[in-house]
C-alpha atoms as a PDB file:
ATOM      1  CA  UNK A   1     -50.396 -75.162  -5.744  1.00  0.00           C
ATOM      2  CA  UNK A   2     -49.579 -76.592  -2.382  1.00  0.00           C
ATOM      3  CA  UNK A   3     -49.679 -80.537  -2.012  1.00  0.00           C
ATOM      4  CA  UNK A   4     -50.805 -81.002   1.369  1.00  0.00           C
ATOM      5  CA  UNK A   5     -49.462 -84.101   2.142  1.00  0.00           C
ATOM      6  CA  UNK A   6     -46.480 -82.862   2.604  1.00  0.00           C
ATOM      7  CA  UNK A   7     -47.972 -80.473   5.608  1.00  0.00           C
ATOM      8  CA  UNK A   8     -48.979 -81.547   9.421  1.00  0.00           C
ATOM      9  CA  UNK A   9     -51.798 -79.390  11.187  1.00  0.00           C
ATOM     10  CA  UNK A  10     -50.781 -77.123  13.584  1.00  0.00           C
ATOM     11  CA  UNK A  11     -53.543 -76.084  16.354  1.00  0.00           C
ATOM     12  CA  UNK A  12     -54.464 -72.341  16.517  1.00  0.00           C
ATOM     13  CA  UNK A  13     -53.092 -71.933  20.107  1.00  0.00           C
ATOM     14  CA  UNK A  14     -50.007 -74.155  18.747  1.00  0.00           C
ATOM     15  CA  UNK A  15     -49.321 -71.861  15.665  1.00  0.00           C
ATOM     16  CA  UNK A  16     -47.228 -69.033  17.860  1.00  0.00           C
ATOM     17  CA  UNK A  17     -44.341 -71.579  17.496  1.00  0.00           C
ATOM     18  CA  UNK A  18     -43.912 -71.621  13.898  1.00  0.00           C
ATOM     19  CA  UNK A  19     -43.255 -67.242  14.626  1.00  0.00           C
ATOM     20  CA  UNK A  20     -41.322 -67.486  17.834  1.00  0.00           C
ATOM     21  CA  UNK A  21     -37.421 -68.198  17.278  1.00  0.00           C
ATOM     22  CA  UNK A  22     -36.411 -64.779  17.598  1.00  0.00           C
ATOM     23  CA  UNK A  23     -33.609 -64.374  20.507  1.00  0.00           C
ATOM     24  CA  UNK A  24     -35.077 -64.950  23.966  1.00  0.00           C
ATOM     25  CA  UNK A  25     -35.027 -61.753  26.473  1.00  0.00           C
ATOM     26  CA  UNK A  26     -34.513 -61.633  30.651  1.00  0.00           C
ATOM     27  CA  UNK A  27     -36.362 -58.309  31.544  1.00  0.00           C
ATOM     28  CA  UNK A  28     -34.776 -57.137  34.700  1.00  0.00           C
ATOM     29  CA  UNK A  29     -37.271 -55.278  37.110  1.00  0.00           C
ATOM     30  CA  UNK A  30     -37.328 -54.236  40.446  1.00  0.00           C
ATOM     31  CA  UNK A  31     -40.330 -53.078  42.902  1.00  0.00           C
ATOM     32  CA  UNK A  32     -41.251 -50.003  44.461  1.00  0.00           C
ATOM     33  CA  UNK A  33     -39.896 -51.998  47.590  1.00  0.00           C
ATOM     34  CA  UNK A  34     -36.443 -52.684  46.112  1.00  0.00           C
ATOM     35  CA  UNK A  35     -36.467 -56.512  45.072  1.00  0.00           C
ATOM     36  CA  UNK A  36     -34.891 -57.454  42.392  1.00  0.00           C
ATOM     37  CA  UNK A  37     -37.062 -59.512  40.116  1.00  0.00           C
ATOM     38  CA  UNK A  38     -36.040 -61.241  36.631  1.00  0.00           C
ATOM     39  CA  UNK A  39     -37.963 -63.060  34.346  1.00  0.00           C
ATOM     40  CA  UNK A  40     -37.225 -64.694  30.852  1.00  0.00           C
ATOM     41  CA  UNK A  41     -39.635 -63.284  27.614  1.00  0.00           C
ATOM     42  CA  UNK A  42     -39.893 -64.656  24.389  1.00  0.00           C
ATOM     43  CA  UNK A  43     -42.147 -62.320  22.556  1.00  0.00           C
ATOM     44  CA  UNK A  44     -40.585 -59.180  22.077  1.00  0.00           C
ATOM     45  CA  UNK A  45     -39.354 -56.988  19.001  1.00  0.00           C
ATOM     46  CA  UNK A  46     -38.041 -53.066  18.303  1.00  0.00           C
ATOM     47  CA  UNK A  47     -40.875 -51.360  16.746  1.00  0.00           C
ATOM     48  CA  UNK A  48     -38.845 -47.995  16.356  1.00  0.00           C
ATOM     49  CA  UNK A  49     -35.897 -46.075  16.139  1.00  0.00           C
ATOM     50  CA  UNK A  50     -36.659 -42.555  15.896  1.00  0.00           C
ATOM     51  CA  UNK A  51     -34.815 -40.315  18.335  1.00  0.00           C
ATOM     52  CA  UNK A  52     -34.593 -44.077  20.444  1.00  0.00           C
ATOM     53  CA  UNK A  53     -35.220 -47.505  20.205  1.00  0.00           C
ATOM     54  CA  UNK A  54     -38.567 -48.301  20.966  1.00  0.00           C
ATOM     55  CA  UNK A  55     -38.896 -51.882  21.966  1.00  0.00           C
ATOM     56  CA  UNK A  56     -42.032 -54.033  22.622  1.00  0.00           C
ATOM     57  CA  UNK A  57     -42.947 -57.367  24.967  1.00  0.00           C
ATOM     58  CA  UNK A  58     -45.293 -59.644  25.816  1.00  0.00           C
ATOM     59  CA  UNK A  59     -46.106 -59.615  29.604  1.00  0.00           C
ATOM     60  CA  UNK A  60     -48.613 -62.158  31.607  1.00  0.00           C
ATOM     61  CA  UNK A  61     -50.649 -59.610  33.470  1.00  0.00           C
ATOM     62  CA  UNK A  62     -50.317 -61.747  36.575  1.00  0.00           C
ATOM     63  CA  UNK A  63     -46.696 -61.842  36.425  1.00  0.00           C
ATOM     64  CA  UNK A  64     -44.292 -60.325  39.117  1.00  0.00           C
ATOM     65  CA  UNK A  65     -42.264 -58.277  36.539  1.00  0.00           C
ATOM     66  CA  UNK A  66     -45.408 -56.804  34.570  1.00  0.00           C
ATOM     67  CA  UNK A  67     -46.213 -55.593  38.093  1.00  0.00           C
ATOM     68  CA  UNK A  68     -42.700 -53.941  38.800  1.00  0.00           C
ATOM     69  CA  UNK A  69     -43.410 -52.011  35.499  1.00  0.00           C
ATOM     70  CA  UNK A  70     -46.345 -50.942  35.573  1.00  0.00           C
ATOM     71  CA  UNK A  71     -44.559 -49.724  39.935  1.00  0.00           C
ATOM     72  CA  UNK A  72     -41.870 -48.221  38.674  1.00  0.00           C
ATOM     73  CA  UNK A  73     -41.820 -47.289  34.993  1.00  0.00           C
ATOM     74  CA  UNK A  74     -39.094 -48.937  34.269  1.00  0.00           C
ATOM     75  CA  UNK A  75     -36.945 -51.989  33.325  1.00  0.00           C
ATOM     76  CA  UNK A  76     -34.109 -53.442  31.774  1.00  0.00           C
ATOM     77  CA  UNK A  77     -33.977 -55.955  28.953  1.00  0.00           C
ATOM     78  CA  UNK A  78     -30.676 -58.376  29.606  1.00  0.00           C
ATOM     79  CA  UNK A  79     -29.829 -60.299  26.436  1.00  0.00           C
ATOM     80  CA  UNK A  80     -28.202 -64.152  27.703  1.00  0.00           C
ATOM     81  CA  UNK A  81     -25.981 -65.616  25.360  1.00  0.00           C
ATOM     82  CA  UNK A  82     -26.813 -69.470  24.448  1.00  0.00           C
ATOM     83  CA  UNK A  83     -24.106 -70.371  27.238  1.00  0.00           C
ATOM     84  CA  UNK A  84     -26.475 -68.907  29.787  1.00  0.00           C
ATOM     85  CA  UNK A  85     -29.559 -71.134  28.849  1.00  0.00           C
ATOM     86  CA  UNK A  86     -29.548 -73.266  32.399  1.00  0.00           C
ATOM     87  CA  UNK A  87     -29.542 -69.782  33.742  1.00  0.00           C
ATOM     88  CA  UNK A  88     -32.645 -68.871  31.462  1.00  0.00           C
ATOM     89  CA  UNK A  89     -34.529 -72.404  32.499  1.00  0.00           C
ATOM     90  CA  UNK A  90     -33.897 -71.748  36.436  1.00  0.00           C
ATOM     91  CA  UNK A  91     -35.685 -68.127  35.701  1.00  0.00           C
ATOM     92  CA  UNK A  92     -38.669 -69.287  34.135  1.00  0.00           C
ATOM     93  CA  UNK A  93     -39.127 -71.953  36.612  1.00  0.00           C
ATOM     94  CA  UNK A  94     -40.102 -70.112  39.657  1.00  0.00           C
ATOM     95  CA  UNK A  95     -42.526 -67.071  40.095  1.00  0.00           C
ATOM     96  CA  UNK A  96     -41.528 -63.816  41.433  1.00  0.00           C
ATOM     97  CA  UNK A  97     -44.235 -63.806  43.597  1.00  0.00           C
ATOM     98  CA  UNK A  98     -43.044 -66.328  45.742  1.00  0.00           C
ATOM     99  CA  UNK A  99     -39.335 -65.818  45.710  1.00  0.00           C
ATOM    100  CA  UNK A 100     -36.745 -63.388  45.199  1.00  0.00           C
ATOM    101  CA  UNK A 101     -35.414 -65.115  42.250  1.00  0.00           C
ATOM    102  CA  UNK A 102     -31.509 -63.571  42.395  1.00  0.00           C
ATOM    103  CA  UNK A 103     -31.128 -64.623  45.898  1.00  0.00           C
ATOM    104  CA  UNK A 104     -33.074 -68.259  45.439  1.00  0.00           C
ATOM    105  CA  UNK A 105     -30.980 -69.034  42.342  1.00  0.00           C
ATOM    106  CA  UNK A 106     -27.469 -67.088  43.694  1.00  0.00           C
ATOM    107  CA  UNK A 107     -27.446 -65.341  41.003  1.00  0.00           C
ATOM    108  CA  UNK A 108     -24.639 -63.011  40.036  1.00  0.00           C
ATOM    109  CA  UNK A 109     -25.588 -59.739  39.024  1.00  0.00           C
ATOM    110  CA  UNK A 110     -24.223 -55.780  38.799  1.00  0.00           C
ATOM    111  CA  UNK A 111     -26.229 -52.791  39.176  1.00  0.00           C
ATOM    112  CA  UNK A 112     -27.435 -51.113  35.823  1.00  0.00           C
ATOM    113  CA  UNK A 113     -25.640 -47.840  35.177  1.00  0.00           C
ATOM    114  CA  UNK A 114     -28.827 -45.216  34.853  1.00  0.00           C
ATOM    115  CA  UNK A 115     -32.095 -47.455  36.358  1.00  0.00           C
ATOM    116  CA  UNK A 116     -30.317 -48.917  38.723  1.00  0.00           C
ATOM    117  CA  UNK A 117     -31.452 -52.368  38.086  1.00  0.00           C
ATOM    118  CA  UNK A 118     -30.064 -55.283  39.511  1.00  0.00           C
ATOM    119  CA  UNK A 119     -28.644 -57.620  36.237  1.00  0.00           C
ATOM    120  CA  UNK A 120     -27.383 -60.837  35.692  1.00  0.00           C
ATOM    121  CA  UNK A 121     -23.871 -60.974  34.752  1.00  0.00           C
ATOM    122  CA  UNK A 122     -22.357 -61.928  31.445  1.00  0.00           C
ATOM    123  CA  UNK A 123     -25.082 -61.467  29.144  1.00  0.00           C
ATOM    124  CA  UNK A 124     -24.082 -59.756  25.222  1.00  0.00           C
ATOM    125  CA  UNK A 125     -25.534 -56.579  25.818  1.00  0.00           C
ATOM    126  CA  UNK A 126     -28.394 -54.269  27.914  1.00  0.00           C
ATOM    127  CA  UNK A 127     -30.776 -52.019  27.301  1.00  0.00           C
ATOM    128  CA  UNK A 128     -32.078 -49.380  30.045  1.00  0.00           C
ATOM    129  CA  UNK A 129     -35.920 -48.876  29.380  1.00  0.00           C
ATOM    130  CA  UNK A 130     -38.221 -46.351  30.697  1.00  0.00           C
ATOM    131  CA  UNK A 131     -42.304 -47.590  30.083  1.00  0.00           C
ATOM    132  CA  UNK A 132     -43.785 -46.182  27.247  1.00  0.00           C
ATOM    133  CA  UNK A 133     -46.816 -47.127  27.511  1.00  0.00           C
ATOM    134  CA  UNK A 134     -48.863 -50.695  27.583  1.00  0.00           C
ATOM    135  CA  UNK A 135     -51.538 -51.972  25.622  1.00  0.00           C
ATOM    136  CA  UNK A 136     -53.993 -54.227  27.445  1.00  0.00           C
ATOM    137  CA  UNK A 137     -54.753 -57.475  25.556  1.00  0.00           C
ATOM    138  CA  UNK A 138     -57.245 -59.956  27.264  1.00  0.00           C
ATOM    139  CA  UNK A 139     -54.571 -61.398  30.038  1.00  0.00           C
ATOM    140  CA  UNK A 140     -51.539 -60.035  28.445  1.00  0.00           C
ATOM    141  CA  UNK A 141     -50.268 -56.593  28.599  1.00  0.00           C
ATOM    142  CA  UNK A 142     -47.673 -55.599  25.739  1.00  0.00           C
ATOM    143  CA  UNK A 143     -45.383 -52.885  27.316  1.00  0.00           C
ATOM    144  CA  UNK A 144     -43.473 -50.721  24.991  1.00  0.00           C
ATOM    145  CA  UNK A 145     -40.588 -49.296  26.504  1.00  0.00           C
ATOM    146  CA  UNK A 146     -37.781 -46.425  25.315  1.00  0.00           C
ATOM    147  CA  UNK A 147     -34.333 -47.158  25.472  1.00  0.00           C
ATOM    148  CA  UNK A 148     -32.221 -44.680  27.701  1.00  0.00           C
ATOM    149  CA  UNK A 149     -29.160 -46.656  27.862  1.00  0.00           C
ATOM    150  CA  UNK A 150     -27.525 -49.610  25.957  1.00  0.00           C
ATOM    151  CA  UNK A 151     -24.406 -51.257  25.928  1.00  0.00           C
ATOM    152  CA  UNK A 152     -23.168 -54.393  24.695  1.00  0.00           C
ATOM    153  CA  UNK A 153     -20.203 -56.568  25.159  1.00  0.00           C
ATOM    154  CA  UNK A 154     -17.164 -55.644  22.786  1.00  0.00           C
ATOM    155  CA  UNK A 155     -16.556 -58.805  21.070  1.00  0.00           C
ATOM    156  CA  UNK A 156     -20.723 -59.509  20.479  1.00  0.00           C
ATOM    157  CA  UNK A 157     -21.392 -56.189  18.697  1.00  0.00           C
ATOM    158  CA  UNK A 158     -19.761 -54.164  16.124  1.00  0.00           C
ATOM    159  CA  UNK A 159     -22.589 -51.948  14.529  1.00  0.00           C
ATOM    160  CA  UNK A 160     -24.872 -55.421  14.431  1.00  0.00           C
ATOM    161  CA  UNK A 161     -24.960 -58.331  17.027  1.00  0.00           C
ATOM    162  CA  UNK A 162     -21.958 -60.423  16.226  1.00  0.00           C
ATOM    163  CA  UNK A 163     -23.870 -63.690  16.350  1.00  0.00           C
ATOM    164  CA  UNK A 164     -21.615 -65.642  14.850  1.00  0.00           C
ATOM    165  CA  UNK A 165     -19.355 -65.172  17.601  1.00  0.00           C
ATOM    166  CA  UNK A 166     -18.958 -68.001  20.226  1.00  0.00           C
ATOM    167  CA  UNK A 167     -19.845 -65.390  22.871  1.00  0.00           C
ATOM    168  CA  UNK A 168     -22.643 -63.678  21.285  1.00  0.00           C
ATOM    169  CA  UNK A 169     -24.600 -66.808  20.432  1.00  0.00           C
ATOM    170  CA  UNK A 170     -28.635 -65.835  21.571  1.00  0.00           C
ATOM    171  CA  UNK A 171     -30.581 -68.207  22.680  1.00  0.00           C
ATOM    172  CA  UNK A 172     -34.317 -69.130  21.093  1.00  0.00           C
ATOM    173  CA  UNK A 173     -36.912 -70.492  22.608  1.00  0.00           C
ATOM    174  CA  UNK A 174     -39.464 -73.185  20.521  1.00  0.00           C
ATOM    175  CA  UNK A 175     -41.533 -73.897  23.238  1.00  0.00           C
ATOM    176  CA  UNK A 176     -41.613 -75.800  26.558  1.00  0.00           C
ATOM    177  CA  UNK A 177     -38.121 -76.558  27.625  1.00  0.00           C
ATOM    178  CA  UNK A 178     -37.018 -76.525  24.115  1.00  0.00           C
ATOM    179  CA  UNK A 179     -33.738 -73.825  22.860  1.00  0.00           C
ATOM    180  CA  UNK A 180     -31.600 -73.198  19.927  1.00  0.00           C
ATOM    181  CA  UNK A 181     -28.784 -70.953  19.034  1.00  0.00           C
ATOM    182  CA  UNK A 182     -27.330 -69.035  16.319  1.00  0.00           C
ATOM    183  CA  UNK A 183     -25.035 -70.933  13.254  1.00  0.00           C
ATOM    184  CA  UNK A 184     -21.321 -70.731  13.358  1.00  0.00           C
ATOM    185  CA  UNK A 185     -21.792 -68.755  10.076  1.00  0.00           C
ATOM    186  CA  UNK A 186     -23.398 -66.006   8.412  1.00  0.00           C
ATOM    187  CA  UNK A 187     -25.242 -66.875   4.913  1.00  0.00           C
END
């Protein structure tokens, strides 16, 4: 039995962040006009792995980068390490719509090998995504996308994400402005 004093409520439209710590995503787009857009994404997960990664994310339907997808069928998912979190911040703070984010931000970036894609620099690893398909959700889209390329830094991955690695430390997002990383250890 549960003794419930020991337990604070936690609204419905609250109870998202007792789920969400997984590591936080940049998904790297650009238009059918060639502009570079980039947007951090918290909500996202593999969902399967036969013949290629499948991934899944959670998209605002209004948002500059759901609209690059659905443009150009495809994307890239950048993956910052917890060094890059400022970077991550300045993302999320301004809208695609009215900016090109890379150039407002002077963001360094490199061209994705397949797609294309304009990505920021130093992240642990990429993956090269066409759209699968999406799955319309109220005012939400999720977008499920197949992996045509990955790579990851050397010293972050070694047949799992080295996390434990100063380098290859994710970042996770609680909420608002709110991030933690990855222990120093494995347990």
């Amino acid at each position: 039995m549960l003794i419930m004093e020991n337990f604070q409520a936690v609204k419905n439209e609250k109870a998202y962040q007792l789920l969400n710590s997984g590591g936080l995503i940049i998904v790297c787009t650009v238009s059918s006009e060639g502009i570079y857009n980039m947007a951090p994404i918290a909500w996202h997960c593999p969902v399967d792995y036969d013949k290629t990664t499948r991934l899944l994310f959670v998209s605002d339907l209004q948002h500059k980068t759901y609209a690059n997808i659905i443009d150009t069928k495809k994307f890239v998912i950048a993956l910052p390490s917890a060094n890059q979190v400022e970077m991550v911040k300045e993302l999320g703070s301004c809208s695609g719509h009215k900016v090109n984010k890379i150039e407002h931000l002077h963001l360094s970036t490199f061209e994705s090998p397949v797609l294309k894609i304009a990505l920021p620099l130093d992240c642990i690893a990429y993956l090269e995504c066409n759209l699968h398909s999406v799955v319309m959700q109220e005012t939400v889209g999720i977008v499920l996308g197949d992996v045509i390329n990955a790579f990851g830094q050397k010293d972050a991955y070694k047949g799992r994400l080295l996390s434990e690695n100063l380098n290859a430390k994710t970042i996770h997002h609680l909420g608002s402005n709110n991030f933690i990383t990855t222990a120093d250890k494995l347990l």
